[in-house]
C-alpha atoms as a PDB file:
ATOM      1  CA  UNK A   1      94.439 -23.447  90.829  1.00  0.00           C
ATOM      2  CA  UNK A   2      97.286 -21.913  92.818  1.00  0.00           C
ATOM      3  CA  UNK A   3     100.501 -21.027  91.428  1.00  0.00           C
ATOM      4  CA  UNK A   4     103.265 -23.295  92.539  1.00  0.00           C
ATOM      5  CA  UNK A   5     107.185 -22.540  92.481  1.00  0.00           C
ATOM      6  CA  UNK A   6     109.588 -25.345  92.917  1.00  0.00           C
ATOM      7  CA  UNK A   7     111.161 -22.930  95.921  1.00  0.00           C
ATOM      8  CA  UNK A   8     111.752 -19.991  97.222  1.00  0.00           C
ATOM      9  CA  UNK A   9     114.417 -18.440  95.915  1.00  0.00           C
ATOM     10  CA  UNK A  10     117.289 -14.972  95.983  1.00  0.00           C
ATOM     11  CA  UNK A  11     118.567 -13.344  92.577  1.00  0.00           C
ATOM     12  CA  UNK A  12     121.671 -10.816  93.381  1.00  0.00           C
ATOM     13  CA  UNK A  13     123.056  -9.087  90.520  1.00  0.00           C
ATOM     14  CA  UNK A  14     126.446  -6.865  90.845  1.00  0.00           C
ATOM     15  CA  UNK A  15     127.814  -5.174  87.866  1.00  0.00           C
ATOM     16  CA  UNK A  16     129.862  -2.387  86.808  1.00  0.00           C
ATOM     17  CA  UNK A  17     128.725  -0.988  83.682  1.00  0.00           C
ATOM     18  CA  UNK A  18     131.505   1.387  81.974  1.00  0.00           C
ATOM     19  CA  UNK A  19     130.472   4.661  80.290  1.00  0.00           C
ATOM     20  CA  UNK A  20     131.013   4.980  77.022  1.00  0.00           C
ATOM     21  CA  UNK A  21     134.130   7.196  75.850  1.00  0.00           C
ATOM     22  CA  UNK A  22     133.663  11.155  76.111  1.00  0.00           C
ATOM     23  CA  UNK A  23     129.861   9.984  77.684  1.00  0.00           C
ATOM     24  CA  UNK A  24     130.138  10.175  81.046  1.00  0.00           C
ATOM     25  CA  UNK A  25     127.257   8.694  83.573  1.00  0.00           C
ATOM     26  CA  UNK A  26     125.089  11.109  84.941  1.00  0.00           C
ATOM     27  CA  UNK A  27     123.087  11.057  88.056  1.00  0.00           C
ATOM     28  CA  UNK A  28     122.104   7.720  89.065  1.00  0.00           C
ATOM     29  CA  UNK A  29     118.417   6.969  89.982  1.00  0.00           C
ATOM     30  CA  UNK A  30     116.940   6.912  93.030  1.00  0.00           C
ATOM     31  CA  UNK A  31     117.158   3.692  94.990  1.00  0.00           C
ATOM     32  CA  UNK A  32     114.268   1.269  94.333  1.00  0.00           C
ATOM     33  CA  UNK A  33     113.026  -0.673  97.396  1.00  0.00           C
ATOM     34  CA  UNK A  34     109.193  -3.091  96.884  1.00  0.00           C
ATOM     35  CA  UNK A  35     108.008  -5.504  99.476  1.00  0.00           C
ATOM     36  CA  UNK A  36     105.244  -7.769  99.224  1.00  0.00           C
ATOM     37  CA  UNK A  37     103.999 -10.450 101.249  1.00  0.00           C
ATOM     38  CA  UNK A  38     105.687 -12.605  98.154  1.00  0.00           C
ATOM     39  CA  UNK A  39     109.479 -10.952  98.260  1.00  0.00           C
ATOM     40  CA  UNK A  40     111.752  -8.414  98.409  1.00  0.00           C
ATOM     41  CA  UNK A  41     113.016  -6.103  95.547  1.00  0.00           C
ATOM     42  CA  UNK A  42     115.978  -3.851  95.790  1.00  0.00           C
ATOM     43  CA  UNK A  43     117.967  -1.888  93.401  1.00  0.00           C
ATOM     44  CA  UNK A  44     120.367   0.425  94.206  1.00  0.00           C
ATOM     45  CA  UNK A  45     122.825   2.519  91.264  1.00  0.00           C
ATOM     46  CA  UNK A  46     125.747   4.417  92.513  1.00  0.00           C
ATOM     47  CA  UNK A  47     128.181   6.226  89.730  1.00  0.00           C
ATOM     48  CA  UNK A  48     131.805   5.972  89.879  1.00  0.00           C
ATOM     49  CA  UNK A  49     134.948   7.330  88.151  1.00  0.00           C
ATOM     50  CA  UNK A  50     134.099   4.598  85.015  1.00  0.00           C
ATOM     51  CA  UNK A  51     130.594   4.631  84.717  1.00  0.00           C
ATOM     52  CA  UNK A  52     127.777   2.692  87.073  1.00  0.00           C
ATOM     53  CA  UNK A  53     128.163   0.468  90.375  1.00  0.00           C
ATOM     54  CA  UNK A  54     124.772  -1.735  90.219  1.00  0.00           C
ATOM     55  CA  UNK A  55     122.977  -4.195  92.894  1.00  0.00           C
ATOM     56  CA  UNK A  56     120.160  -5.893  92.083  1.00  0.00           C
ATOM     57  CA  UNK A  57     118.120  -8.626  94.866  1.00  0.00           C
ATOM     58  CA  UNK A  58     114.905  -9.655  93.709  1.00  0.00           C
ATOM     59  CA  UNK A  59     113.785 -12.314  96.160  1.00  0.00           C
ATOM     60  CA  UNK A  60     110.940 -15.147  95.936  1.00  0.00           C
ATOM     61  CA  UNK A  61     110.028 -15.760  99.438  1.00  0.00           C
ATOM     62  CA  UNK A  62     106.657 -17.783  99.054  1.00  0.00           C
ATOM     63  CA  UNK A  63     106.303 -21.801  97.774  1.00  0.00           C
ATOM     64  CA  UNK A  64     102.689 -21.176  96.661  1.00  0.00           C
ATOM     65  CA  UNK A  65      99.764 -18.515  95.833  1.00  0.00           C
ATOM     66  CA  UNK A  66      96.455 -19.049  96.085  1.00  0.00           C
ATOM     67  CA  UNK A  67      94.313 -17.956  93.243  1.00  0.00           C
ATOM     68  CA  UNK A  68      92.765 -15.603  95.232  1.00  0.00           C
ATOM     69  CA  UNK A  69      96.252 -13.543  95.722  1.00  0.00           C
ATOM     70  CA  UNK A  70      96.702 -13.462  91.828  1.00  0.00           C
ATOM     71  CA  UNK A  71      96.317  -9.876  91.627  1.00  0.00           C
ATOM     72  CA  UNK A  72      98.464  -8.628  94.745  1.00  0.00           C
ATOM     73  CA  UNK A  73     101.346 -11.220  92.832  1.00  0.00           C
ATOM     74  CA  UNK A  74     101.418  -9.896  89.594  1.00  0.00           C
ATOM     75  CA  UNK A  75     101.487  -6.631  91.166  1.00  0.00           C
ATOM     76  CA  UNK A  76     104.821  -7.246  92.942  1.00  0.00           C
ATOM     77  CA  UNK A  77     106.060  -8.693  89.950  1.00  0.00           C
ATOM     78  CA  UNK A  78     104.952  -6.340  87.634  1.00  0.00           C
ATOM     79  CA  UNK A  79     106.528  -3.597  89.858  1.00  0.00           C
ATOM     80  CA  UNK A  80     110.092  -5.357  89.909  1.00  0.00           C
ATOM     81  CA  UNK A  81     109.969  -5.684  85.901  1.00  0.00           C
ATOM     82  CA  UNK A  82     109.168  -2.002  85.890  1.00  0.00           C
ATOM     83  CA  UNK A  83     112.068  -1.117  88.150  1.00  0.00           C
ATOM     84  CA  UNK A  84     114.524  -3.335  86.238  1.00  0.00           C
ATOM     85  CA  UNK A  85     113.652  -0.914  82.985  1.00  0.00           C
ATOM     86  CA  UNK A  86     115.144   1.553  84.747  1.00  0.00           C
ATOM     87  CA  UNK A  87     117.127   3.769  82.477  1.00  0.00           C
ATOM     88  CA  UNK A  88     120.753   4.740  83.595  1.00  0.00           C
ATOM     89  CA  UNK A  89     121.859   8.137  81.639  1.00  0.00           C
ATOM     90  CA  UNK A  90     124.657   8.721  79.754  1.00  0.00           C
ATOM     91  CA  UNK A  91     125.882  12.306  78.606  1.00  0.00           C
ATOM     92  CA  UNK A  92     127.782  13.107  75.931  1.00  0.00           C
ATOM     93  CA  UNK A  93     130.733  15.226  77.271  1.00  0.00           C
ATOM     94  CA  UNK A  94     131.040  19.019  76.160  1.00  0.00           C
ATOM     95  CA  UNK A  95     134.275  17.652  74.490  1.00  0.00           C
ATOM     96  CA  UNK A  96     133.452  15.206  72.734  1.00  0.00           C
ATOM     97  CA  UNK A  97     132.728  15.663  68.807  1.00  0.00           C
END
């Protein structure tokens, strides 16, 4: 049987996420880029003044997989639920108590 979405499809996600107070951001991760014959995956963390600047486009590009591209799917989306675990530090500041 092959795997059938109702369409393709683009998820952006912008957010600013604030630091905590006296825990400032620390360095933000390196920019995530995955293509696949299925979609595009991008994510992209810059720090500011307040905290975090985050974009997120995880793209859908494909109306159907056959069962014989199972594997090479599950990879792509297995690999853009890994890079949305990615961890954005925090450090607690020298003075805080």
């Amino acid at each position: 049987q092959p795997v059938v979405f109702s369409f393709p499809h683009v998820d952006r996600t912008v957010m600013e996420i604030e630091a905590p107070e006296a825990m400032p951001g620390g360095t933000p991760p390196a920019p995530i880029r995955i293509e696949s014959p299925y979609g595009s995956y991008s994510l992209s963390v810059i720090a500011t003044p307040k905290g975090y600047h985050v974009e997120r486009i995880f793209s859908l590009a494909v109306l159907g997989v056959p069962q014989n591209e199972y594997d090479p799917l599950r990879r792509y989306l297995s690999d853009a639920r890994r890079a949305d675990r990615t961890v954005l530090e925090f450090r607690r500041s020298e003075a805080a108590p």
